[in-house]
C-alpha atoms as a PDB file:
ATOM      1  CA  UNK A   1     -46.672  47.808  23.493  1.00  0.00           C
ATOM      2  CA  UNK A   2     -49.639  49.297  21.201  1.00  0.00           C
ATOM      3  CA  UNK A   3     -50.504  53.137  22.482  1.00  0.00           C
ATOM      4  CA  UNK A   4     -53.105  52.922  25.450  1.00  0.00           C
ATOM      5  CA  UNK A   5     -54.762  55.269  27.975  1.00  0.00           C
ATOM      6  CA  UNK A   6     -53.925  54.492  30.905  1.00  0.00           C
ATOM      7  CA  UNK A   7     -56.706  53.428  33.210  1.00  0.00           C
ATOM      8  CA  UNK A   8     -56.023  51.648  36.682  1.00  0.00           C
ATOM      9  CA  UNK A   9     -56.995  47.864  35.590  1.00  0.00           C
ATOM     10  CA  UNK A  10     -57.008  46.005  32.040  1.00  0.00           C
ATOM     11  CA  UNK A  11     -59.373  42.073  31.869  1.00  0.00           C
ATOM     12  CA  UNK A  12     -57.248  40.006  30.247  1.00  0.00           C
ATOM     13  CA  UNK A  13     -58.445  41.187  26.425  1.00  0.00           C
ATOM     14  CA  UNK A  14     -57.745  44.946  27.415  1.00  0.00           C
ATOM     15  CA  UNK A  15     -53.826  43.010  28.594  1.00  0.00           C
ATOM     16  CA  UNK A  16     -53.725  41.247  25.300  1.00  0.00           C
ATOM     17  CA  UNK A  17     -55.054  44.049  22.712  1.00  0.00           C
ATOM     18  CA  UNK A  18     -52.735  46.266  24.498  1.00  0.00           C
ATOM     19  CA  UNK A  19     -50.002  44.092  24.014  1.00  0.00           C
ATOM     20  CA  UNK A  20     -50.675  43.245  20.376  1.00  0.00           C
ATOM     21  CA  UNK A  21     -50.654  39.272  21.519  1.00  0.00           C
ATOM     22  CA  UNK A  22     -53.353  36.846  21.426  1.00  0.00           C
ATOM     23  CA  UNK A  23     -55.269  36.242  24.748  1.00  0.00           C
ATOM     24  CA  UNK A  24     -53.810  32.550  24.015  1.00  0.00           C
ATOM     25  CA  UNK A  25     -50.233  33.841  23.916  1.00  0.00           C
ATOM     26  CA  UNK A  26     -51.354  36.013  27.312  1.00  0.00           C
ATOM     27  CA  UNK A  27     -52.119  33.033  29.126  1.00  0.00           C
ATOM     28  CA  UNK A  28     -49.171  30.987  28.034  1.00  0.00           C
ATOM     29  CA  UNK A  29     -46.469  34.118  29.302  1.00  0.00           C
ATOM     30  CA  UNK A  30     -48.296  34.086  32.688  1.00  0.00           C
ATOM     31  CA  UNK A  31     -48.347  30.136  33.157  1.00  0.00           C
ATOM     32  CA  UNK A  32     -44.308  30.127  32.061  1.00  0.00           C
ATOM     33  CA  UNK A  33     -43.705  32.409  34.405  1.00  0.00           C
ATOM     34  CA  UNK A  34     -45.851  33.537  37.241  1.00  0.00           C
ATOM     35  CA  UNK A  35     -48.003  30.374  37.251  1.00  0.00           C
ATOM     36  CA  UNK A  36     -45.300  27.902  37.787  1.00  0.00           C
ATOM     37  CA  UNK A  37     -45.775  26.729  40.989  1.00  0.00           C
ATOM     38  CA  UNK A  38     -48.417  23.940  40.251  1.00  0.00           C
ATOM     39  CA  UNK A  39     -50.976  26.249  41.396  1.00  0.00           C
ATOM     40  CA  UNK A  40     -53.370  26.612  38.112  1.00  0.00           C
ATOM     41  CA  UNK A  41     -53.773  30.237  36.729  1.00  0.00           C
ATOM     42  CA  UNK A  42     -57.355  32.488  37.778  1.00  0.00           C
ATOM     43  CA  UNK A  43     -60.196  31.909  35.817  1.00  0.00           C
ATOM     44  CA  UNK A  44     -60.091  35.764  35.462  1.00  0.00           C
ATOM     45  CA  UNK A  45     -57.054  38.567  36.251  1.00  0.00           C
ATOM     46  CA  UNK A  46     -57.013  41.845  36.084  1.00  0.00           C
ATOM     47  CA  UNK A  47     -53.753  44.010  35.352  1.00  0.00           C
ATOM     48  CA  UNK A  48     -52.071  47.110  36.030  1.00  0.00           C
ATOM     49  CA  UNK A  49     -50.031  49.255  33.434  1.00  0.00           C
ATOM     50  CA  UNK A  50     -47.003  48.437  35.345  1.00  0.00           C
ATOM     51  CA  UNK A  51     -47.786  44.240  35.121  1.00  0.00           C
ATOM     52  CA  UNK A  52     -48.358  45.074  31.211  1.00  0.00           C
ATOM     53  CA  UNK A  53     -44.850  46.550  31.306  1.00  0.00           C
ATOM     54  CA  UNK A  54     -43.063  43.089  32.632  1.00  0.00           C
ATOM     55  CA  UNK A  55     -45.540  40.787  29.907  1.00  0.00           C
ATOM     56  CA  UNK A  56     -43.870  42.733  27.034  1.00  0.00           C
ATOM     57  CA  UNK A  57     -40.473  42.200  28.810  1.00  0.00           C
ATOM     58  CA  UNK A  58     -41.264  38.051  28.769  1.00  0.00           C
ATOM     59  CA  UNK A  59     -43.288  38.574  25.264  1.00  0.00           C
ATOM     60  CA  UNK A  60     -39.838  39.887  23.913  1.00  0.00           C
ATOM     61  CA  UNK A  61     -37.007  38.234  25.256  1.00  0.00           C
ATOM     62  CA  UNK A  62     -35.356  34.997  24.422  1.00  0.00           C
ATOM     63  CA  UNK A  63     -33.481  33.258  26.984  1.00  0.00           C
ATOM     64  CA  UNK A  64     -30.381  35.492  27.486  1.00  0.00           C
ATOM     65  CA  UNK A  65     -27.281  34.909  30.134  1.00  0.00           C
ATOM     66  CA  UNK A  66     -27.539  38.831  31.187  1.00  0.00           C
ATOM     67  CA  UNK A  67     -30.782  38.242  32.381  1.00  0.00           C
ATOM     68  CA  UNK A  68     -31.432  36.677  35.305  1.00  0.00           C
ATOM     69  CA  UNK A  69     -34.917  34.956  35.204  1.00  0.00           C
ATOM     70  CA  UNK A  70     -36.767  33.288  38.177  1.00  0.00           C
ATOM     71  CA  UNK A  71     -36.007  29.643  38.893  1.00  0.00           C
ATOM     72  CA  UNK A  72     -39.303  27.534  38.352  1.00  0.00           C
ATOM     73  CA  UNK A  73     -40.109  26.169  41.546  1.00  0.00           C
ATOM     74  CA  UNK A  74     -40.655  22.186  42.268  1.00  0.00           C
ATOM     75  CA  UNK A  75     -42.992  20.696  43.707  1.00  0.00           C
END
């Protein structure tokens, strides 16, 4: 994660600059996996420091057996 001052919320850009991902790839991490549901992702979110923390986790990892991930959930 690129150097940033921490500040209480980040729009989605602030997320993605921070992040050094697209805004595209920003929206695709949340839909895989906190917008899973069926339920359509916000128009708009906001973010914490400590959510930008867990979107470089799932920006960086590859499916690995040590990690345990968060079944998607059916319909």
């Amino acid at each position: 994660m690129q150097s940033t001052k921490n500040k209480e919320f980040y729009s989605e850009v602030e997320a993605a600059q921070s992040l050094g991902i697209s805004l595209m790839r920003l929206h695709q991490l949340l839909d895989e996996n906190l917008f899973n549901d069926g339920m359509s992702r916000p128009d708009h979110c906001t973010f914490r420091y400590s959510d930008l923390v867990i979107l470089g986790f799932w920006d960086r990892t590859t499916p690995n057996p040590k990690v345990v991930r968060m079944p998607r959930r059916m319909q």
